[in-house]
C-alpha atoms as a PDB file:
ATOM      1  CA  UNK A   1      64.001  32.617 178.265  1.00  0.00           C
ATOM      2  CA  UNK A   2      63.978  34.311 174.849  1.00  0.00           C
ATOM      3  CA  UNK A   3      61.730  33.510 171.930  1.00  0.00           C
ATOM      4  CA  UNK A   4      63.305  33.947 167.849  1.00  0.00           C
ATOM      5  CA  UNK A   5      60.931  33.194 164.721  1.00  0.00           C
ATOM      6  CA  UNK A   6      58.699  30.719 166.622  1.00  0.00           C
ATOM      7  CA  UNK A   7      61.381  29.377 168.956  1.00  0.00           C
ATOM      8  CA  UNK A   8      61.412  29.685 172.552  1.00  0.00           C
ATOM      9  CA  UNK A   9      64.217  28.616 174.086  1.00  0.00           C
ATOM     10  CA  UNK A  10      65.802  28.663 177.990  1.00  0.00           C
ATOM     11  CA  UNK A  11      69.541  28.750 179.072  1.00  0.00           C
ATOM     12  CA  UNK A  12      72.069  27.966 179.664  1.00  0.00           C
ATOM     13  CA  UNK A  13      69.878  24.428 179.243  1.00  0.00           C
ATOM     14  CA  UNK A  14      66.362  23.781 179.024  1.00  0.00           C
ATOM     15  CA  UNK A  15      64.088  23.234 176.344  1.00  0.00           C
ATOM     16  CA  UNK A  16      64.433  24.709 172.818  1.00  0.00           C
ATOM     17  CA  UNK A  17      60.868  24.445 171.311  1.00  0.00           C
ATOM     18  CA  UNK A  18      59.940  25.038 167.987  1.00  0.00           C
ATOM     19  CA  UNK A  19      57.611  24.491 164.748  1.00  0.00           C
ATOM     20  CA  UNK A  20      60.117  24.355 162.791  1.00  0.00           C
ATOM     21  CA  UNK A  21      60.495  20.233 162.036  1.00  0.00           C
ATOM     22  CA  UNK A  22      63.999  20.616 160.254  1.00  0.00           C
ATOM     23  CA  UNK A  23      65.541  22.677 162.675  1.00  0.00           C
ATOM     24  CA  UNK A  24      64.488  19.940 165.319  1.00  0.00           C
ATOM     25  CA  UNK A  25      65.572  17.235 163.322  1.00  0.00           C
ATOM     26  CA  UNK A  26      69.173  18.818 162.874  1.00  0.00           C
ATOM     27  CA  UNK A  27      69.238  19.294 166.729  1.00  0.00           C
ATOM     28  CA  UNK A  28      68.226  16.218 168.167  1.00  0.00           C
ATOM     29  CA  UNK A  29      68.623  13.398 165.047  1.00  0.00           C
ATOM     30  CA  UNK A  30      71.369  12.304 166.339  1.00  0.00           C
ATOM     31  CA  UNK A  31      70.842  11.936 170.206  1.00  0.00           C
ATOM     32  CA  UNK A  32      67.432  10.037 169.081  1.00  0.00           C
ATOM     33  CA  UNK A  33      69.043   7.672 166.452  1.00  0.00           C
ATOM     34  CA  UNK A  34      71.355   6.768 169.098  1.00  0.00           C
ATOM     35  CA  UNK A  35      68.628   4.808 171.395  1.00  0.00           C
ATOM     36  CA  UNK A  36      66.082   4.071 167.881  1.00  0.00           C
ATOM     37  CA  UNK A  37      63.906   2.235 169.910  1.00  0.00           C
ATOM     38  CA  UNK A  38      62.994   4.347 172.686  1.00  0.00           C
ATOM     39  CA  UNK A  39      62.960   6.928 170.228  1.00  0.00           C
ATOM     40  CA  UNK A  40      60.939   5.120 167.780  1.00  0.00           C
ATOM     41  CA  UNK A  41      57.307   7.426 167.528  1.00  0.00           C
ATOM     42  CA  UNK A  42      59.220  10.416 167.471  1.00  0.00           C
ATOM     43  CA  UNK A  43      61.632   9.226 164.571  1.00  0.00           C
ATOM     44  CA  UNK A  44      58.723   7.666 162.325  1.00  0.00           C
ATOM     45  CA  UNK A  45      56.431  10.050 162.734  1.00  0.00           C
ATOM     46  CA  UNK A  46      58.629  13.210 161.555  1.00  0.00           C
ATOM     47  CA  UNK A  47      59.997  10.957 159.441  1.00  0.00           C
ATOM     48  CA  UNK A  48      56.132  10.549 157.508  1.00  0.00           C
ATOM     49  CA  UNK A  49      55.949  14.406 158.027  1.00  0.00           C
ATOM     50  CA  UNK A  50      58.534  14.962 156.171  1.00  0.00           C
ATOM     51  CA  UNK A  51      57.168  13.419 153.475  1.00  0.00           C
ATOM     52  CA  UNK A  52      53.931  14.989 153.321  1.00  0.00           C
ATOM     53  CA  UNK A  53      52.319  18.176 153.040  1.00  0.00           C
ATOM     54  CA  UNK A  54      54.283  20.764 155.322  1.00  0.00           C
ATOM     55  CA  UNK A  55      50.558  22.327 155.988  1.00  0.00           C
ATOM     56  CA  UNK A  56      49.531  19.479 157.830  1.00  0.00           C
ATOM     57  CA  UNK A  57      52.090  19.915 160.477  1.00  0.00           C
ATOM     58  CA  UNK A  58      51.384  23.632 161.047  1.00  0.00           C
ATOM     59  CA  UNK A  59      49.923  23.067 165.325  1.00  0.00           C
ATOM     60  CA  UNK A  60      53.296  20.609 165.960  1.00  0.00           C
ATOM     61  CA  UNK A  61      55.488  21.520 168.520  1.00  0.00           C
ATOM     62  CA  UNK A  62      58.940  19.892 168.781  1.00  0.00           C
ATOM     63  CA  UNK A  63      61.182  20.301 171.555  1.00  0.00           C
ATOM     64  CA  UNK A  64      64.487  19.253 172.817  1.00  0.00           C
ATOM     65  CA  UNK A  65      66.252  19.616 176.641  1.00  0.00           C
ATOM     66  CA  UNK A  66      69.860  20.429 176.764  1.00  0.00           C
ATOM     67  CA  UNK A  67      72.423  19.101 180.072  1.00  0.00           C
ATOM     68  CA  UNK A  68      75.711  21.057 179.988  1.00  0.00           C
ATOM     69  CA  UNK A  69      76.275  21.498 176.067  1.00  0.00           C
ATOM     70  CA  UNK A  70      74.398  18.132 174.743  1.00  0.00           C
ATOM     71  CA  UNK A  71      70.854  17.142 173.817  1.00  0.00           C
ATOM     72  CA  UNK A  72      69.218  14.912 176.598  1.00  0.00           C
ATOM     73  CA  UNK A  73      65.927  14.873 175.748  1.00  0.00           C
ATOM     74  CA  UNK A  74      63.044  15.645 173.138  1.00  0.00           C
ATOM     75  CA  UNK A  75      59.328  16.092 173.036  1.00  0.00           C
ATOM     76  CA  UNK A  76      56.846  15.891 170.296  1.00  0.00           C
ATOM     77  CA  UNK A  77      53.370  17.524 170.561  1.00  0.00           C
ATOM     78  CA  UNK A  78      50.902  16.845 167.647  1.00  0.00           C
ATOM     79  CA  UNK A  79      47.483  18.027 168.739  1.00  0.00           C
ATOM     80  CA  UNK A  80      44.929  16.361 169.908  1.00  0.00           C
ATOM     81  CA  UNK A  81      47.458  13.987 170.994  1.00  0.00           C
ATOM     82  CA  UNK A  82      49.376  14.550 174.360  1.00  0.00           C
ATOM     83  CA  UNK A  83      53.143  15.434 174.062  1.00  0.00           C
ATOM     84  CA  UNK A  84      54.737  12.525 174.307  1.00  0.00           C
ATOM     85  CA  UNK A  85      58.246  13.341 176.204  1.00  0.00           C
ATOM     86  CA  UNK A  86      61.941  11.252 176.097  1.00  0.00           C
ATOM     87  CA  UNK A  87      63.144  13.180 178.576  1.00  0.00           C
ATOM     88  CA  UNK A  88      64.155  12.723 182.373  1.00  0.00           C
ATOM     89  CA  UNK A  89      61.648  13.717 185.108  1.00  0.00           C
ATOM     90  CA  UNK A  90      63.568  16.900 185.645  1.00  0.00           C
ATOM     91  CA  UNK A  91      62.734  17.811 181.899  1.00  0.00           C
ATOM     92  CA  UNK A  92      60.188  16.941 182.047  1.00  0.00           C
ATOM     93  CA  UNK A  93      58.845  19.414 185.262  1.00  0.00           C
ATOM     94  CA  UNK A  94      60.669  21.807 182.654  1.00  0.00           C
ATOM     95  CA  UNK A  95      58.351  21.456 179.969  1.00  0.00           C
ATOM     96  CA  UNK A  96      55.345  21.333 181.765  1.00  0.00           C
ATOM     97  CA  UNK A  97      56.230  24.812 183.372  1.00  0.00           C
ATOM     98  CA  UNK A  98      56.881  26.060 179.355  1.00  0.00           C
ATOM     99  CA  UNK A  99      53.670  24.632 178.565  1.00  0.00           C
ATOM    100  CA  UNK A 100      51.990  26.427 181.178  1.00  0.00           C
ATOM    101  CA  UNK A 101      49.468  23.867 181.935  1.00  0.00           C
ATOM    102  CA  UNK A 102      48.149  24.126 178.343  1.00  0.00           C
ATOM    103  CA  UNK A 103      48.246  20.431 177.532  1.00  0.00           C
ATOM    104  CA  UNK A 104      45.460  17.170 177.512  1.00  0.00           C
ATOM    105  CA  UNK A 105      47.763  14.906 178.998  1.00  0.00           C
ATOM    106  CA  UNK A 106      51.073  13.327 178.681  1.00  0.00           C
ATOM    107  CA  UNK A 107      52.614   9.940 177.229  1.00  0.00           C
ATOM    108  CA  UNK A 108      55.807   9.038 178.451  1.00  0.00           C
ATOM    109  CA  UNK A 109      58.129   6.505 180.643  1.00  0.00           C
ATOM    110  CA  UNK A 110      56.326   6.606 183.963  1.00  0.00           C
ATOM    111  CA  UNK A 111      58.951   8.168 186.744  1.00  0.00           C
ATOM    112  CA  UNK A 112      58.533  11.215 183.591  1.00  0.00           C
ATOM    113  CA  UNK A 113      55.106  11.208 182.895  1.00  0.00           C
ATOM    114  CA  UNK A 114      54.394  11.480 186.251  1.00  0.00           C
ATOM    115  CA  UNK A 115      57.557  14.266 187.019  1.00  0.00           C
ATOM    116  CA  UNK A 116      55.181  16.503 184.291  1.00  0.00           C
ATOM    117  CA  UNK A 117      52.280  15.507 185.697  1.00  0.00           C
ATOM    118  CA  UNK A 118      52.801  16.678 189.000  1.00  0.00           C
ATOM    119  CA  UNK A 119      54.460  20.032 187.935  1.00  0.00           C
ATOM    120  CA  UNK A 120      51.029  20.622 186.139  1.00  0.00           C
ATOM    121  CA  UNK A 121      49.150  19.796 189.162  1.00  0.00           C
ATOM    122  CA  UNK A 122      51.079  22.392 191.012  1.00  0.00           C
ATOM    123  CA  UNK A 123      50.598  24.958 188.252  1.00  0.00           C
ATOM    124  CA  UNK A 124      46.892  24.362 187.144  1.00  0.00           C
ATOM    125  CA  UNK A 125      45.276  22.610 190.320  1.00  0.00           C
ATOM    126  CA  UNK A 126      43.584  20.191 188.243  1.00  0.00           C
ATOM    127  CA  UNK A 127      43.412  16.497 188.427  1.00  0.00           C
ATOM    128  CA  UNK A 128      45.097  13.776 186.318  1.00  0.00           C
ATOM    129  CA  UNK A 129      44.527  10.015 186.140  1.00  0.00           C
ATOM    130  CA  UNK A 130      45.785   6.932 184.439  1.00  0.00           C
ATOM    131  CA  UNK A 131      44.404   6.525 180.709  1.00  0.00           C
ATOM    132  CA  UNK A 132      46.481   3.278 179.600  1.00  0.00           C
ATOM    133  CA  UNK A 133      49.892   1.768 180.742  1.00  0.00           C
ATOM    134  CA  UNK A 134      51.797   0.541 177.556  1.00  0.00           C
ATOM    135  CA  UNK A 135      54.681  -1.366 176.850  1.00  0.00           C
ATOM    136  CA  UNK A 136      57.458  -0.740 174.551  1.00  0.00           C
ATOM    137  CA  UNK A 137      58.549  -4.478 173.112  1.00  0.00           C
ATOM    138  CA  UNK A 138      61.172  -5.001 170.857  1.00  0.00           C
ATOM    139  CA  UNK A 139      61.634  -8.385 168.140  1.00  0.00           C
ATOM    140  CA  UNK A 140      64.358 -10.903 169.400  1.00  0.00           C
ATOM    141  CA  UNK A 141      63.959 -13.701 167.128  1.00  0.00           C
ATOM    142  CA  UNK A 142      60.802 -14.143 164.818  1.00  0.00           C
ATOM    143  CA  UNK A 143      58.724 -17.038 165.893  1.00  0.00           C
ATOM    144  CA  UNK A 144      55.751 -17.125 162.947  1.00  0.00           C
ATOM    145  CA  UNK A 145      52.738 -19.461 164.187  1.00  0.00           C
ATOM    146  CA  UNK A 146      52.523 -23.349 163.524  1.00  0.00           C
ATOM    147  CA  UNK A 147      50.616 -24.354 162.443  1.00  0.00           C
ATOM    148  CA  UNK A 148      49.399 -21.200 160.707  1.00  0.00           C
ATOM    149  CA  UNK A 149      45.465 -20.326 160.051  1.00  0.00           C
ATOM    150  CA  UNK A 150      43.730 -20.533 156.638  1.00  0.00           C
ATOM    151  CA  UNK A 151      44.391 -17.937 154.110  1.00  0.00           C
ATOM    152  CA  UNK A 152      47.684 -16.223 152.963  1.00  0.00           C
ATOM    153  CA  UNK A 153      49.328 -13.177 154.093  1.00  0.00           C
ATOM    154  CA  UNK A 154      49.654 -10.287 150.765  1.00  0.00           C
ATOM    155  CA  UNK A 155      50.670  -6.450 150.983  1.00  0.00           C
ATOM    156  CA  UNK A 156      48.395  -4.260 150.862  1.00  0.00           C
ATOM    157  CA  UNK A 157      47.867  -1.901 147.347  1.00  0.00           C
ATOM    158  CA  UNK A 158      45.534   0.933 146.385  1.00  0.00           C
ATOM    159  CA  UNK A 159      43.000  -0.720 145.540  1.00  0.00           C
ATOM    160  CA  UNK A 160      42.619  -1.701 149.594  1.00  0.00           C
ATOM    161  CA  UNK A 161      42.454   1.491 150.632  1.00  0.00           C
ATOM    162  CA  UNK A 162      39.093   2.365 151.273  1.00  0.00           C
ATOM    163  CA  UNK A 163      38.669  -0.904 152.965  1.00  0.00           C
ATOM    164  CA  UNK A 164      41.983  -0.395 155.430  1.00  0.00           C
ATOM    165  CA  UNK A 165      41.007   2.921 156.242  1.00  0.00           C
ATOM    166  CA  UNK A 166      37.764   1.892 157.629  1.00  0.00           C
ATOM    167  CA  UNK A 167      39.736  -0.778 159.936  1.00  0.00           C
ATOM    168  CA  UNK A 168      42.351   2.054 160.906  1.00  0.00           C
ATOM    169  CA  UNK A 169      38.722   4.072 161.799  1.00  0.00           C
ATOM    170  CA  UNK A 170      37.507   1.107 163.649  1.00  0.00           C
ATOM    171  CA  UNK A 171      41.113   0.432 165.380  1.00  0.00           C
ATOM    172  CA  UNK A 172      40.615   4.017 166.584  1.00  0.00           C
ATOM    173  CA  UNK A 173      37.149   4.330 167.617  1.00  0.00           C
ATOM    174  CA  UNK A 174      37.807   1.154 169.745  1.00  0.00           C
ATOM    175  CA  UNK A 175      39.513   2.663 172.319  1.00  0.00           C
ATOM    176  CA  UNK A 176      39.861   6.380 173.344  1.00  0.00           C
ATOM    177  CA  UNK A 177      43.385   6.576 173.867  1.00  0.00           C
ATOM    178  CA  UNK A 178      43.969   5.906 170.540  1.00  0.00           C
ATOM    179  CA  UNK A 179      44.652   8.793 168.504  1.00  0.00           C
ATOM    180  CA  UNK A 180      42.466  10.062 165.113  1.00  0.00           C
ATOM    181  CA  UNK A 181      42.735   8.553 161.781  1.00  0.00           C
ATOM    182  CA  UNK A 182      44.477  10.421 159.266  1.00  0.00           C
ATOM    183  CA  UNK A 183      44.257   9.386 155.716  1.00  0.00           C
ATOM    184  CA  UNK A 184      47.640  10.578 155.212  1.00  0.00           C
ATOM    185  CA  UNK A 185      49.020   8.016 157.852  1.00  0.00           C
ATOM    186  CA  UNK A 186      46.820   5.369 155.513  1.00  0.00           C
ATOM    187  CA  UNK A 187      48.538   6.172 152.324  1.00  0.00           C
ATOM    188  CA  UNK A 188      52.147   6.468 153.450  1.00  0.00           C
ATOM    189  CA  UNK A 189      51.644   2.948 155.033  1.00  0.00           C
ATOM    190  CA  UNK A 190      50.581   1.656 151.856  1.00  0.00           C
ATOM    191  CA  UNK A 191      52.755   3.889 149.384  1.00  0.00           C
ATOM    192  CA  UNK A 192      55.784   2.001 151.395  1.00  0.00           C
ATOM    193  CA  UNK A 193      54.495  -1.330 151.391  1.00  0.00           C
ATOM    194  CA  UNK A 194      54.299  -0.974 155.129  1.00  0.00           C
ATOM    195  CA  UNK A 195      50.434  -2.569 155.128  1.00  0.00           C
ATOM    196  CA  UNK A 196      50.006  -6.407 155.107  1.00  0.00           C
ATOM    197  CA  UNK A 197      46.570  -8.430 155.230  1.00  0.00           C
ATOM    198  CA  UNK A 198      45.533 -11.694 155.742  1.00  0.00           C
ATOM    199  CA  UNK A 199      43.165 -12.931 152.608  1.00  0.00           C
ATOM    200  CA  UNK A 200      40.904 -16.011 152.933  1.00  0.00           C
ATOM    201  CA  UNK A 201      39.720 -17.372 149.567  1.00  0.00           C
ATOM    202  CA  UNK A 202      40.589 -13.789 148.579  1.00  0.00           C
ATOM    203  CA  UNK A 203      38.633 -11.725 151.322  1.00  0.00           C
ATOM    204  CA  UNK A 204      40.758  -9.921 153.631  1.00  0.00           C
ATOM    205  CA  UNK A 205      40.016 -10.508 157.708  1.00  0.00           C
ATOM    206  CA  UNK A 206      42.799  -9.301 159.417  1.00  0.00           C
ATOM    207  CA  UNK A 207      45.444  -6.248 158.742  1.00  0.00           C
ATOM    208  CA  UNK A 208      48.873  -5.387 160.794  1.00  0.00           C
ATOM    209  CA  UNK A 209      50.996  -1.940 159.585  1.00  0.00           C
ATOM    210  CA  UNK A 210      54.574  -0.924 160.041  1.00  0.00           C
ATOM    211  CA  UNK A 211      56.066   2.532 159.956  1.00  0.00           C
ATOM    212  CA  UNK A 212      58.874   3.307 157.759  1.00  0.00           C
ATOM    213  CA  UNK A 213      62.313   1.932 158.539  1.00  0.00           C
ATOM    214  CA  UNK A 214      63.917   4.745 160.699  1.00  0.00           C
ATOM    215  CA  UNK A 215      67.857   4.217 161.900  1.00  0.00           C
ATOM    216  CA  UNK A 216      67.348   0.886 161.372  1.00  0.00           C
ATOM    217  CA  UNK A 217      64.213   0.275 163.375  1.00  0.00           C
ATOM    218  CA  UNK A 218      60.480   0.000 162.190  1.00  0.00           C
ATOM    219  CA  UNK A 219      57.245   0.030 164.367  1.00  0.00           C
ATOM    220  CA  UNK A 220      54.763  -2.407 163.730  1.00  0.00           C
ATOM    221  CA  UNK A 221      51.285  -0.158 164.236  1.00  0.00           C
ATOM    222  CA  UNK A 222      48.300  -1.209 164.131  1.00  0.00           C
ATOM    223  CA  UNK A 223      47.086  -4.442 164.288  1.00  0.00           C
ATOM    224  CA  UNK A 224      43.425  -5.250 163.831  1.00  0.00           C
ATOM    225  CA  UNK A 225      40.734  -8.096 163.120  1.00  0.00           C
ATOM    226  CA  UNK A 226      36.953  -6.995 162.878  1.00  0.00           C
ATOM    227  CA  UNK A 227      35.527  -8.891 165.422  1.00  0.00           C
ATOM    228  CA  UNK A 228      33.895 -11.042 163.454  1.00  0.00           C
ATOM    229  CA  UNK A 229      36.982 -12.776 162.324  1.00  0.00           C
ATOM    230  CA  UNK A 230      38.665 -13.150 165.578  1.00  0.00           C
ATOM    231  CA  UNK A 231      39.648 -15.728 167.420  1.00  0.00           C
ATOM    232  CA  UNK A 232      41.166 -18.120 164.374  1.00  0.00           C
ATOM    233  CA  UNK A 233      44.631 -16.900 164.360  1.00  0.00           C
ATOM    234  CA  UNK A 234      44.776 -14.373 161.391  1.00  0.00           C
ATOM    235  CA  UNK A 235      46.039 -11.156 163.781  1.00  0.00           C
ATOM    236  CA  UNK A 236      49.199 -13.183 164.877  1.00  0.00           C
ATOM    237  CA  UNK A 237      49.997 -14.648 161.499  1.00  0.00           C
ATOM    238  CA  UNK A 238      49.156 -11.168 159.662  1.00  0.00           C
ATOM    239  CA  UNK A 239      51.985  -9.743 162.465  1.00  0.00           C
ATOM    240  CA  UNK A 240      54.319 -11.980 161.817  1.00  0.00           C
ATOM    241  CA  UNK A 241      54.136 -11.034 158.044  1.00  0.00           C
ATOM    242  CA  UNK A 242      54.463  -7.855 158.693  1.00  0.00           C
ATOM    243  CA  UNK A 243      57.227  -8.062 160.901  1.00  0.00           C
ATOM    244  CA  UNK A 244      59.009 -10.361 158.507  1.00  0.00           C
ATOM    245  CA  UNK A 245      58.257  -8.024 155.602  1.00  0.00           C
ATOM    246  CA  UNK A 246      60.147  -5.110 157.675  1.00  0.00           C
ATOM    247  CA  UNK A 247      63.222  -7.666 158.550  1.00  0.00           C
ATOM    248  CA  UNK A 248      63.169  -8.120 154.494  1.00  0.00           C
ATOM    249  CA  UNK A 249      63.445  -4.750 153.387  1.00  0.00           C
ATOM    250  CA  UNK A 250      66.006  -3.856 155.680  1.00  0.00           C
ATOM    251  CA  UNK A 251      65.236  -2.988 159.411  1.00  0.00           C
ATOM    252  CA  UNK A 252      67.488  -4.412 161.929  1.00  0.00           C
ATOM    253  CA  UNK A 253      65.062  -4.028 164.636  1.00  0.00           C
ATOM    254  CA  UNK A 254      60.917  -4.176 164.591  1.00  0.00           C
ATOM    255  CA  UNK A 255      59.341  -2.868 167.718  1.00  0.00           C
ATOM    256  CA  UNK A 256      55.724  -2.414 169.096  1.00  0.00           C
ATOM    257  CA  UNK A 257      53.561  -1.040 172.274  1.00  0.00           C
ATOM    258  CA  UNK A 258      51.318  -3.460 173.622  1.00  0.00           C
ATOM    259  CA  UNK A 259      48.156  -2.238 176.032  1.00  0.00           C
ATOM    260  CA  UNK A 260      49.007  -4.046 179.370  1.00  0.00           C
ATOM    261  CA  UNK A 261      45.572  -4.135 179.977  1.00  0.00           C
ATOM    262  CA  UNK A 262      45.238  -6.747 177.284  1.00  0.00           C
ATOM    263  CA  UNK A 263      46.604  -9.878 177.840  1.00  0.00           C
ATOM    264  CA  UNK A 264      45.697 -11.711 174.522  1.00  0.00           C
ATOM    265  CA  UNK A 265      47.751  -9.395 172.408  1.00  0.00           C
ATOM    266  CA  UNK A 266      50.636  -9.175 175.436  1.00  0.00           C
ATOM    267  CA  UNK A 267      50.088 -13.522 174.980  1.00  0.00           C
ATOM    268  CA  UNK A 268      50.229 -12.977 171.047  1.00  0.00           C
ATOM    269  CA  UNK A 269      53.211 -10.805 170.735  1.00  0.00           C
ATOM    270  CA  UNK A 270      55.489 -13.133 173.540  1.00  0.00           C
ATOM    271  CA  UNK A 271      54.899 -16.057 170.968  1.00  0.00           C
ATOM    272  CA  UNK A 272      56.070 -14.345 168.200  1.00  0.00           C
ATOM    273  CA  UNK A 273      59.305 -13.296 169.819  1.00  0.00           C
ATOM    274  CA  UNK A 274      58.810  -9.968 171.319  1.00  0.00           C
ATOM    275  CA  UNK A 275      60.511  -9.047 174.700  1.00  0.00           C
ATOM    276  CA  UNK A 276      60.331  -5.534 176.553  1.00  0.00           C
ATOM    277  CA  UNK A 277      62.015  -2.670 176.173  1.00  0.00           C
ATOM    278  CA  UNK A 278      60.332  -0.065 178.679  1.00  0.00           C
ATOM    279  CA  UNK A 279      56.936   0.790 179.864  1.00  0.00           C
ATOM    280  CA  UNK A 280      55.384   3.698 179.161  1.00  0.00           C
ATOM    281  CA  UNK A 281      52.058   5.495 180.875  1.00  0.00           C
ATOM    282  CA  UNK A 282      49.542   7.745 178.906  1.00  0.00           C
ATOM    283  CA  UNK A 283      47.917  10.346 181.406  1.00  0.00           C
ATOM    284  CA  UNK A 284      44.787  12.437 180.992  1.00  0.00           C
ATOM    285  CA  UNK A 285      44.430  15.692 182.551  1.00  0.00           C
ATOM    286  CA  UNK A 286      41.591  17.702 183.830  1.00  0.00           C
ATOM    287  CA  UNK A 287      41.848  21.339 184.719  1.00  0.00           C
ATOM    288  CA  UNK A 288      39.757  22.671 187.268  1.00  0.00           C
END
């Protein structure tokens, strides 16, 4: 293993990790925009960094995992957030070794997640446990609701964003495993139009956000109704507008994760055309 100006790399293949998010990009762009999908996190969220303030990505590790002379695999760690790994599970024992057992957690396809997790059992002798099983579901053919609920569905401007990011808070806060609000996140989504809501008689009561178009593919995150304004419709139709509105400027595929543990939105998303891709599993760890 040798380590160069904040990159630590092992050969002949292994993992090349660095801070560095251009370098990464020029390494592994093109084995991720191959597969945009899978890939889809990783892609839109260095594609947001790259747009912002290079300070704020100061504590993010990228990584990529060479086979023979090719890139196989990346991870992305952006603190307090697990890495979250597109790797194999032999990368992914790999990583955790580089790592050395320094790490919340792990977010990945579950024959990986669980390849790291058990390489950081061995290491650390601490315990790990399911936090959420996802699944990665990708747009066939857009079926809006009909009849749809009261109100209209507008993108959000400026002028909404105090409101918004108090729903991205609340989105947040209502689950654990969702990761912290960050007001840059906010403004990029609305910046790019990526932000629609669902007004009745000009109130809004629901919101759905999409990422920006990446190799194609955009990633509709998150969706939220304050609860009370749910159960009339508005978080399906405002999804479907925001899923249209990313099919309109341009992406050829619109993806989402779904919590398996939640059958109304799995129920919501299969009506409006969404079929799976690949499950993923989000594991926390505790060290002894």
């Amino acid at each position: 293993m040798r380590r160069t100006r904040g990159v630590v790399q092992t050969d002949p293949m292994g993992w090349t990790l660095t801070r560095d998010l251009e370098s990464f990009l020029a390494d592994a762009g093109t084995f991720m925009h191959a597969d945009p999908a899978v890939h889809t996190v990783t892609l839109t969220v260095t594609a947001t960094m790259r747009a912002q303030d290079p300070a704020d990505r100061e504590d993010v590790l990228f990584g990529h995992w060479t086979r023979g002379d090719r890139v196989a695999g990346v991870a992305i760690w952006t603190p307090p957030r697990p890495p979250l790994l597109g790797c194999p599970p032999d990368a992914a024992r790999e990583l955790a070794d580089a790592l050395h057992g320094d790490v919340p957690g792990v977010h990945a396809a579950p024959e990986t997640a669980e390849a790291f997790a058990d390489a950081w059992r061995h290491r650390t002798g601490g315990t790990t446990r399911v936090s959420m099983r996802q699944r990665l579901v990708r747009l066939g053919t857009l079926a809006a609701p009909d009849p749809l609920p009261p109100g209209a569905a507008r993108i959000a401007t400026t002028a909404d964003r105090d409101a918004v990011l108090k729903w991205f808070i609340a989105f947040s806060e209502s689950d654990e495993e969702h990761a912290p609000v960050s007001p840059a996140t906010v403004d990029d989504r609305i910046a790019t139009g990526g932000l629609a809501l669902w007004d009745l008689d000009g109130t809004p009561v629901a919101m759905a956000a999409r990422t920006r178009i990446v190799a194609g593919t955009a990633r509709v995150a998150p969706v939220y109704t304050p609860p009370e304004h749910r159960r009339h419709g508005y978080g399906a139709a405002v999804t479907a507008a925001v899923t249209r509105s990313a099919l309109d400027a341009g992406a050829r595929e619109v993806v989402l994760f779904t919590d398996l543990a939640n059958p109304t939105s799995n129920a919501i998303y299969r009506r409006l055309g969404y079929r799976p891709v690949e499950d993923r599993t989000l594991l926390a760890f505790t060290p002894t």
